[in-house]
PDB file of N, CA and C in Angstrom:
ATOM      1  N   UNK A   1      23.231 -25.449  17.670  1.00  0.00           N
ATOM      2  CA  UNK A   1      22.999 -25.752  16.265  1.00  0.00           C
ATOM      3  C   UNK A   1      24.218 -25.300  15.452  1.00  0.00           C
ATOM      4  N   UNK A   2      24.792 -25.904  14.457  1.00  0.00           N
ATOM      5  CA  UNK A   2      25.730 -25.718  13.323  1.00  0.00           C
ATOM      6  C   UNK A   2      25.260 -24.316  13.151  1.00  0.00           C
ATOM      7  N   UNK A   3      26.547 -23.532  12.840  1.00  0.00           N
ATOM      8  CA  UNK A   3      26.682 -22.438  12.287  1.00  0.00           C
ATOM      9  C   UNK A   3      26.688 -22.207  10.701  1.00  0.00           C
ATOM     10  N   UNK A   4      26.932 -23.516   9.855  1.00  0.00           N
ATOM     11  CA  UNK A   4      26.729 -23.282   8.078  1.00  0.00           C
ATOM     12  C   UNK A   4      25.568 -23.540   8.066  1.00  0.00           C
ATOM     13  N   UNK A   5      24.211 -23.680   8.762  1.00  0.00           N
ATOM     14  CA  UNK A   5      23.324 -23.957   8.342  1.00  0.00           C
ATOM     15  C   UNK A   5      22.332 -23.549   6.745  1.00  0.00           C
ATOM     16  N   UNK A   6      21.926 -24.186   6.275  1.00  0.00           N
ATOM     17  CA  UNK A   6      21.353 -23.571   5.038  1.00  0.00           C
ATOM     18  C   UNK A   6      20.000 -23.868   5.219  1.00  0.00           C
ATOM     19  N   UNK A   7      18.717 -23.310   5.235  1.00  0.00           N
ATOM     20  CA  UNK A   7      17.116 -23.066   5.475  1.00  0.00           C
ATOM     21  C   UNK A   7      17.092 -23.899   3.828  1.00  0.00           C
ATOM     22  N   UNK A   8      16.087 -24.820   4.139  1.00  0.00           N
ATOM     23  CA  UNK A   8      15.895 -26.016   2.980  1.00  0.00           C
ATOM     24  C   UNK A   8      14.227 -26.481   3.274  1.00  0.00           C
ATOM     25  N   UNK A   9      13.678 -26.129   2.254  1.00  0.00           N
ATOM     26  CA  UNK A   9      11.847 -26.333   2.350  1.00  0.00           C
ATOM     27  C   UNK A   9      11.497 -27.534   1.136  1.00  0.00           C
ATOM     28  N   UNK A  10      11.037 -28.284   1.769  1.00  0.00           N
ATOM     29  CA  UNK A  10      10.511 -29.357   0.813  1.00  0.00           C
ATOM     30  C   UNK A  10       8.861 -29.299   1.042  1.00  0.00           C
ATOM     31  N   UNK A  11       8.717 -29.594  -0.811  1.00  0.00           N
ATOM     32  CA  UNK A  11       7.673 -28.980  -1.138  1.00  0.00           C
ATOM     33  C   UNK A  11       6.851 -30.130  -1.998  1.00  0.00           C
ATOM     34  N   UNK A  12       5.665 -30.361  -1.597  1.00  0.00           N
ATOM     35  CA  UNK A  12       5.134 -32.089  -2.459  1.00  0.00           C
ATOM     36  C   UNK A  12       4.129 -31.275  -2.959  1.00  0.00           C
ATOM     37  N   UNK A  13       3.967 -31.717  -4.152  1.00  0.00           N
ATOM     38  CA  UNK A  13       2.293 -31.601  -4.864  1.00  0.00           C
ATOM     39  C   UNK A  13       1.238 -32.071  -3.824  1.00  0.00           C
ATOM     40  N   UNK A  14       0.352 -30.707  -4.257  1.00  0.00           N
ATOM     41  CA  UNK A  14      -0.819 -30.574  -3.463  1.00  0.00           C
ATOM     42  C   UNK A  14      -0.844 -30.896  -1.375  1.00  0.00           C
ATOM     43  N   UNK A  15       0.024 -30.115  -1.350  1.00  0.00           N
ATOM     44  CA  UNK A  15       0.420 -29.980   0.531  1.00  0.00           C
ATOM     45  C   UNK A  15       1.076 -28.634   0.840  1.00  0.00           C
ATOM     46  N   UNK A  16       1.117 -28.374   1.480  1.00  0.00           N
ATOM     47  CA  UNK A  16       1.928 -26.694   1.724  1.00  0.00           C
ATOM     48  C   UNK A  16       3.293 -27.194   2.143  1.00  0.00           C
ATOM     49  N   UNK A  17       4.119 -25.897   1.614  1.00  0.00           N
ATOM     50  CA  UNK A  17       5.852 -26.250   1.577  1.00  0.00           C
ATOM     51  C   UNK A  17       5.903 -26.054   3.368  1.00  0.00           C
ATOM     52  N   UNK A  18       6.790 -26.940   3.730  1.00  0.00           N
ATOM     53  CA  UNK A  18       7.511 -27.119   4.749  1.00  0.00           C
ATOM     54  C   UNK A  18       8.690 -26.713   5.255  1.00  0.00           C
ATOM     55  N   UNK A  19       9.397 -26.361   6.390  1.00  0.00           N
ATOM     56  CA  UNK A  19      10.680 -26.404   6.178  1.00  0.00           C
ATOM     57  C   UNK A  19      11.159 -27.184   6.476  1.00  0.00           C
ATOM     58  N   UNK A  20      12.478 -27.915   6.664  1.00  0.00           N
ATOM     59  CA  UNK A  20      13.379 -29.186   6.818  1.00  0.00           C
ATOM     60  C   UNK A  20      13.823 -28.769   8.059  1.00  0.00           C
ATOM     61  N   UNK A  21      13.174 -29.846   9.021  1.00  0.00           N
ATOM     62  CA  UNK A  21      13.772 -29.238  10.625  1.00  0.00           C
ATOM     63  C   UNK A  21      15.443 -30.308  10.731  1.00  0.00           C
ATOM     64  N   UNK A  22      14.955 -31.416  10.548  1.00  0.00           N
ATOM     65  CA  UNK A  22      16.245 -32.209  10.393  1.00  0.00           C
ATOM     66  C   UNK A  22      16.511 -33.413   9.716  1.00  0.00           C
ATOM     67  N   UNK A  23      17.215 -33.719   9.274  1.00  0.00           N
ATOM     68  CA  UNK A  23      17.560 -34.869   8.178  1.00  0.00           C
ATOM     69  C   UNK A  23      18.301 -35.976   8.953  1.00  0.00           C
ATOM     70  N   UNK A  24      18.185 -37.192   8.723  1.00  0.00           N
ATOM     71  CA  UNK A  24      19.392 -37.774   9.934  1.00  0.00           C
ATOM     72  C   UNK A  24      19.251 -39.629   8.004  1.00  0.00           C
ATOM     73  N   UNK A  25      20.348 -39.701   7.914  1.00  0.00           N
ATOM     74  CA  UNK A  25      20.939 -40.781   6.432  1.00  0.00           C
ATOM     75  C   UNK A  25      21.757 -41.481   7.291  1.00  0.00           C
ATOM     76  N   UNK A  26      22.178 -42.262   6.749  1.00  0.00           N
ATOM     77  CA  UNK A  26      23.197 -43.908   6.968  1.00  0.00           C
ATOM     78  C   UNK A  26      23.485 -44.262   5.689  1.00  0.00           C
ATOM     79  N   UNK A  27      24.738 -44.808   5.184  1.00  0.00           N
ATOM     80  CA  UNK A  27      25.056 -45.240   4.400  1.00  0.00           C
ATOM     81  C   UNK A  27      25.682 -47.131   4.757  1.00  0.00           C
ATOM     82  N   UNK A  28      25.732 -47.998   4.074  1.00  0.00           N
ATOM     83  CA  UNK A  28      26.587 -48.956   4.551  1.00  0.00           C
ATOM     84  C   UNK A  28      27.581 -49.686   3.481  1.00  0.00           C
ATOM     85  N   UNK A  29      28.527 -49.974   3.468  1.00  0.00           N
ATOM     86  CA  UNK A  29      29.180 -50.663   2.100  1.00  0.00           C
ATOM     87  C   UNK A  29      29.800 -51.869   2.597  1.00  0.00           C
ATOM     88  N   UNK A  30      29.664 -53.023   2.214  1.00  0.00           N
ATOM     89  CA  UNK A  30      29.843 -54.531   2.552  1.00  0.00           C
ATOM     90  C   UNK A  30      31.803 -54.173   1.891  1.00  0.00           C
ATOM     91  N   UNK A  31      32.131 -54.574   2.733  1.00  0.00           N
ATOM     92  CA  UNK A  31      34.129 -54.913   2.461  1.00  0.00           C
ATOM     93  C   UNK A  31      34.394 -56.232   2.739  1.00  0.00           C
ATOM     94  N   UNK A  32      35.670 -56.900   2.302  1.00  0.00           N
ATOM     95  CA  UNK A  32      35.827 -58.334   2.166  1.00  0.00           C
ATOM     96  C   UNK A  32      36.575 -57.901   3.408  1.00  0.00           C
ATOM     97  N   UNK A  33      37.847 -59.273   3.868  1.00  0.00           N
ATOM     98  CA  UNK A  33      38.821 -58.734   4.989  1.00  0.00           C
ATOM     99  C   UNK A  33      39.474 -57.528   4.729  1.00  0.00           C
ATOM    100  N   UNK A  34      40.046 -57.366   3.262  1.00  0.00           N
ATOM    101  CA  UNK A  34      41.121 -56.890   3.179  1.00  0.00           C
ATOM    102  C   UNK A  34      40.379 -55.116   3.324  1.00  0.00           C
ATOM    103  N   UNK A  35      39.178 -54.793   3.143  1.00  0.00           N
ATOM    104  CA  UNK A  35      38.605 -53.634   3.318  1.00  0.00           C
ATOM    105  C   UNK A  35      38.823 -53.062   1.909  1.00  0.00           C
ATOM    106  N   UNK A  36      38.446 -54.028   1.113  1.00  0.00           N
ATOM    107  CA  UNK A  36      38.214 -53.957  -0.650  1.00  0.00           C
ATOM    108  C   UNK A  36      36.334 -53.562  -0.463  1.00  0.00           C
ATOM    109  N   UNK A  37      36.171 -53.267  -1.182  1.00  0.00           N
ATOM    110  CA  UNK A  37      34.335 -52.710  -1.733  1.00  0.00           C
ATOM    111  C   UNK A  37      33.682 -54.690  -2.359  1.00  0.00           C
ATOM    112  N   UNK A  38      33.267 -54.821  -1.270  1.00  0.00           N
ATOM    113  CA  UNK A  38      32.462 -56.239  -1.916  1.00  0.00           C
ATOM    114  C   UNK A  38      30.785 -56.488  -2.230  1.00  0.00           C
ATOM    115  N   UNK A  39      30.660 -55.316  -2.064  1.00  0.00           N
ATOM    116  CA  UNK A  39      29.132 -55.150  -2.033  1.00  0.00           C
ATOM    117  C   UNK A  39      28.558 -53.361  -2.803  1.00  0.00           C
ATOM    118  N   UNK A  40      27.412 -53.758  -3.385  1.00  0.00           N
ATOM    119  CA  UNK A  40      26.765 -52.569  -3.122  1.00  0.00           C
ATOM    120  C   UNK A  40      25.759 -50.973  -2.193  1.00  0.00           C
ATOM    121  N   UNK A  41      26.598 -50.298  -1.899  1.00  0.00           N
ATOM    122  CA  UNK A  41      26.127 -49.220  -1.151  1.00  0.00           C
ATOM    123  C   UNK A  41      24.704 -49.339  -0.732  1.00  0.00           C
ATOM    124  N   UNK A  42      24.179 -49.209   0.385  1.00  0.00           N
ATOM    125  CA  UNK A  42      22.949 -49.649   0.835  1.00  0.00           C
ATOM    126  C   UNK A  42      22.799 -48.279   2.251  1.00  0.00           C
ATOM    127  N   UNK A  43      21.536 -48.039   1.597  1.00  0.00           N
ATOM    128  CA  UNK A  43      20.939 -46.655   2.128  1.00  0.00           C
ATOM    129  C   UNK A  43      19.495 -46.618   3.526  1.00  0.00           C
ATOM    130  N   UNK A  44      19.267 -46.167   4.279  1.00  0.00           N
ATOM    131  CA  UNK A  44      18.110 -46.304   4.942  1.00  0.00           C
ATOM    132  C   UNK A  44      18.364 -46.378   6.551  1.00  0.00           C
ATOM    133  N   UNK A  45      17.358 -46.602   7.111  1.00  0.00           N
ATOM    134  CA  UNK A  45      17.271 -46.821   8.621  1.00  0.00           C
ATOM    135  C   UNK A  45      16.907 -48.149   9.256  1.00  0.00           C
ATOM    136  N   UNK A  46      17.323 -48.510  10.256  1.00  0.00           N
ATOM    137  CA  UNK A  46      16.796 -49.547  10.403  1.00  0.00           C
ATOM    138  C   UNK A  46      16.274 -49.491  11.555  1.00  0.00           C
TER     139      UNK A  46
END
Protein backbone atom coordinates (compact mmCIF):
# COMPACT_ATOMS: atom_id res chain seq x y z
CA UNK A 1 0.00 0.00 0.00
CA UNK A 2 1.16 3.77 -0.74
CA UNK A 3 2.97 5.27 1.95
CA UNK A 4 1.07 9.11 1.69
CA UNK A 5 -1.92 7.50 2.47
CA UNK A 6 -4.61 9.79 4.06
CA UNK A 7 -7.70 7.76 6.22
CA UNK A 8 -10.91 9.42 4.39
CA UNK A 9 -14.61 8.40 5.87
CA UNK A 10 -17.59 9.13 3.90
CA UNK A 11 -20.48 9.83 5.66
CA UNK A 12 -24.40 9.89 4.09
CA UNK A 13 -27.42 11.01 6.01
CA UNK A 14 -29.01 8.56 8.06
CA UNK A 15 -26.24 5.41 7.58
CA UNK A 16 -23.14 5.08 9.76
CA UNK A 17 -19.78 6.77 8.54
CA UNK A 18 -17.61 4.46 6.67
CA UNK A 19 -14.16 4.42 5.81
CA UNK A 20 -12.91 4.74 2.10
CA UNK A 21 -11.19 1.39 1.41
CA UNK A 22 -10.53 2.41 -2.26
CA UNK A 23 -11.43 4.82 -4.93
CA UNK A 24 -10.52 3.77 -8.53
CA UNK A 25 -11.86 7.43 -11.44
CA UNK A 26 -11.16 7.65 -15.26
CA UNK A 27 -11.17 10.67 -16.92
CA UNK A 28 -11.46 10.93 -20.92
CA UNK A 29 -10.99 14.10 -23.23
CA UNK A 30 -11.95 13.74 -27.05
CA UNK A 31 -8.63 15.48 -29.17
CA UNK A 32 -8.83 16.23 -32.92
CA UNK A 33 -5.49 14.79 -34.88
CA UNK A 34 -3.48 17.45 -33.95
CA UNK A 35 -4.09 16.51 -29.99
CA UNK A 36 -6.03 19.99 -29.62
CA UNK A 37 -9.08 19.53 -26.74
CA UNK A 38 -12.21 18.78 -29.12
CA UNK A 39 -14.51 17.64 -26.73
CA UNK A 40 -15.75 17.86 -23.29
CA UNK A 41 -14.09 15.98 -20.25
CA UNK A 42 -16.14 12.89 -19.56
CA UNK A 43 -16.01 11.07 -16.19
CA UNK A 44 -17.13 7.40 -15.05
CA UNK A 45 -16.66 3.66 -15.62
CA UNK A 46 -17.56 1.69 -18.10
Amino acid sequence: MAENVTPVTLEVKDFAAREVLLVDYKFNQATDREGQISGIPRGGRR
